[in-house]
Protein backbone atom coordinates (compact mmCIF):
# COMPACT_ATOMS: atom_id res chain seq x y z
CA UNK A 1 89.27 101.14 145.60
CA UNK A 2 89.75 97.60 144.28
CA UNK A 3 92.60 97.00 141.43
CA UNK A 4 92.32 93.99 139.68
CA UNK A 5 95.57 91.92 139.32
CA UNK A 6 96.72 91.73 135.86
CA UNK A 7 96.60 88.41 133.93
CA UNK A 8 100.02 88.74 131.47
CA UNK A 9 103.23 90.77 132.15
CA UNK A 10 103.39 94.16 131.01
CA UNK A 11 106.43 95.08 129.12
CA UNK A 12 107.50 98.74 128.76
CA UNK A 13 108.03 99.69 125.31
CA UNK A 14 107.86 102.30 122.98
CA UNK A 15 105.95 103.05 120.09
CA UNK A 16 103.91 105.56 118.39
CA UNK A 17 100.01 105.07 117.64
CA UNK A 18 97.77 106.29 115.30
CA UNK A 19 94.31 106.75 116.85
CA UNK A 20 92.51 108.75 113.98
CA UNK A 21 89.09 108.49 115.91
CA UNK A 22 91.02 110.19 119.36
CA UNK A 23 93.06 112.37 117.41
CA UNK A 24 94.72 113.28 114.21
CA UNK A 25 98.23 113.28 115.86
CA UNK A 26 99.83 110.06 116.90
CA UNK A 27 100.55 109.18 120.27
CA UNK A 28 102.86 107.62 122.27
CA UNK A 29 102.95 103.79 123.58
CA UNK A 30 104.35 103.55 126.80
CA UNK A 31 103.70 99.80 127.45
CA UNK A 32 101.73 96.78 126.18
CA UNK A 33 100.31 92.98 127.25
CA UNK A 34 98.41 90.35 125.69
CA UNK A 35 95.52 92.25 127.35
CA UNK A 36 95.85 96.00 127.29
CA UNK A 37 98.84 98.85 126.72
CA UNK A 38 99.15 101.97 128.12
CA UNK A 39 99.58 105.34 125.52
CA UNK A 40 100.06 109.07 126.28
CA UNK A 41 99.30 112.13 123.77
CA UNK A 42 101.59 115.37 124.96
CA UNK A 43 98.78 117.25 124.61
CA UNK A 44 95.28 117.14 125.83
CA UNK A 45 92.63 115.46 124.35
CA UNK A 46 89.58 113.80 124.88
CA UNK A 47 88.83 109.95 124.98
CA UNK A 48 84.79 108.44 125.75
CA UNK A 49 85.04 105.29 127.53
CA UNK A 50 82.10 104.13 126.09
CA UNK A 51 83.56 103.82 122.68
CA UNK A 52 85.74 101.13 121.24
CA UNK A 53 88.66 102.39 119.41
CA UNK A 54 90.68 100.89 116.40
CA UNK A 55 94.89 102.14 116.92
CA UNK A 56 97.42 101.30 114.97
CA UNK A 57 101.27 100.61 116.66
CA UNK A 58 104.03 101.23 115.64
CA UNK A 59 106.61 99.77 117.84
CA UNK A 60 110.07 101.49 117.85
CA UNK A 61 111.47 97.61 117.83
CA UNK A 62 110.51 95.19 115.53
CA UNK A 63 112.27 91.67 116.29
CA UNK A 64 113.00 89.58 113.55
CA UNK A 65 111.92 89.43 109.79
CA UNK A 66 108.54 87.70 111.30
CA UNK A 67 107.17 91.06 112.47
CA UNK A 68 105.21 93.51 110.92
CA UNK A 69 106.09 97.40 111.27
CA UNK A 70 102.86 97.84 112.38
CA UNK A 71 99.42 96.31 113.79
CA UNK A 72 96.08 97.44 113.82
CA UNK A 73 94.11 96.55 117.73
CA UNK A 74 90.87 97.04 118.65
CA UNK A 75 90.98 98.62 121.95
CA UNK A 76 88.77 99.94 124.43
CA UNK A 77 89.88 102.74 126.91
CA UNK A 78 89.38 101.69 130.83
CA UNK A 79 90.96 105.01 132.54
CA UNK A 80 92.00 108.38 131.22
CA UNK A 81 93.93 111.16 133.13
CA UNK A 82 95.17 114.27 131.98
CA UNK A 83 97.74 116.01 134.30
CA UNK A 84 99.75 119.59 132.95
CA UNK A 85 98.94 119.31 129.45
CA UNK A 86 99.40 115.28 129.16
CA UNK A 87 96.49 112.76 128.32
CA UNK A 88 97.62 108.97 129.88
CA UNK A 89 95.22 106.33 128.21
CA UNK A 90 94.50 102.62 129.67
CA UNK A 91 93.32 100.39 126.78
CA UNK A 92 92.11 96.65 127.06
CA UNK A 93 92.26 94.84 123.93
CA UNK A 94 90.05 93.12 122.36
CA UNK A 95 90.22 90.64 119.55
CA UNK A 96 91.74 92.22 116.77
CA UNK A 97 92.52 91.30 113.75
CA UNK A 98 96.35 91.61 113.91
CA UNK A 99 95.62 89.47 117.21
CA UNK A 100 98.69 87.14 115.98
CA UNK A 101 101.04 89.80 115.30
CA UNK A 102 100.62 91.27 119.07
CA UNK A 103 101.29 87.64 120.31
CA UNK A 104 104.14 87.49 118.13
CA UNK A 105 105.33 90.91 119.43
CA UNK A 106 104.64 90.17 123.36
CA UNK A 107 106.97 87.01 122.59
CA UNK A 108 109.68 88.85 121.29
CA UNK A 109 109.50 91.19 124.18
CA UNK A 110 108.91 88.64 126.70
CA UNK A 111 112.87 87.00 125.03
CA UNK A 112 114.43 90.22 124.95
CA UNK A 113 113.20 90.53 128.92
CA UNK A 114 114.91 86.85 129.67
CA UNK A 115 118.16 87.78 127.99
CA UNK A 116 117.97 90.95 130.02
CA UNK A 117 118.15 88.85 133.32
CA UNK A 118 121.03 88.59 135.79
CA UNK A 119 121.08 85.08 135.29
CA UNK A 120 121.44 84.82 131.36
CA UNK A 121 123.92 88.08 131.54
CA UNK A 122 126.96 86.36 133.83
CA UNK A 123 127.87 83.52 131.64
CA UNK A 124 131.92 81.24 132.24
CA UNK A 125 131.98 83.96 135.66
CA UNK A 126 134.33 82.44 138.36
CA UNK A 127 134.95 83.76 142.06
CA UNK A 128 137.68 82.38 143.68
CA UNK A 129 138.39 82.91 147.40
CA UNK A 130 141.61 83.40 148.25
């Protein structure tokens, strides 16, 4: 089976998302690119990949003043799995409306990930050999 590389990092977050169209509960978002995000219900429930779906997320995170709470994606499932009870959902997204608010969003994750680095965390360190 052939797995296409993906085109922009994808940063493990969490959110919830309100997919009235999947289900009346919200899910959860597990992670999220410029391209697609990954969500999980803790329950079963049914998704038809031939459908487009409008979600709304909710990050648990919201960097800066500059963010919305929320944004509203167009999405369109590419895998679904259910194993003991749990629905995992693949979405690519498509344009969107709140298209600038995601970019915003990826950025502030994509900081957040470069202050997290080894580099950017040992700052004045010395090592002397003695």
């Amino acid at each position: 089976m052939h797995t296409a590389a993906r085109k922009s990092v994808r940063y493990d977050d969490i959110g919830r998302i309100d997919a009235p169209q999947i289900c009346a509960l919200p899910g959860v978002l597990d992670n999220i690119s410029k391209e697609g995000c990954k969500v999980h219900y803790p329950f079963a429930v049914v998704v038809d990949l031939d459908s487009d779906y409008e979600i709304k997320v909710m990050p648990s995170r919201i960097a800066g003043e500059m963010h919305k709470a929320s944004f509203t994606l167009l999405c369109h499932p590419r895998w679904a799995k259910e194993d003991k009870g749990v629905t995992e959902i693949g979405f690519r997204i498509l344009r969107s409306p709140d298209s600038v608010h995601l970019s915003e969003y990826i950025e502030s994750l994509s900081d957040a990930a470069e202050d997290q680095t080894v580099e950017n965390q040992i700052v004045g360190s010395v090592c002397q050999v003695v």
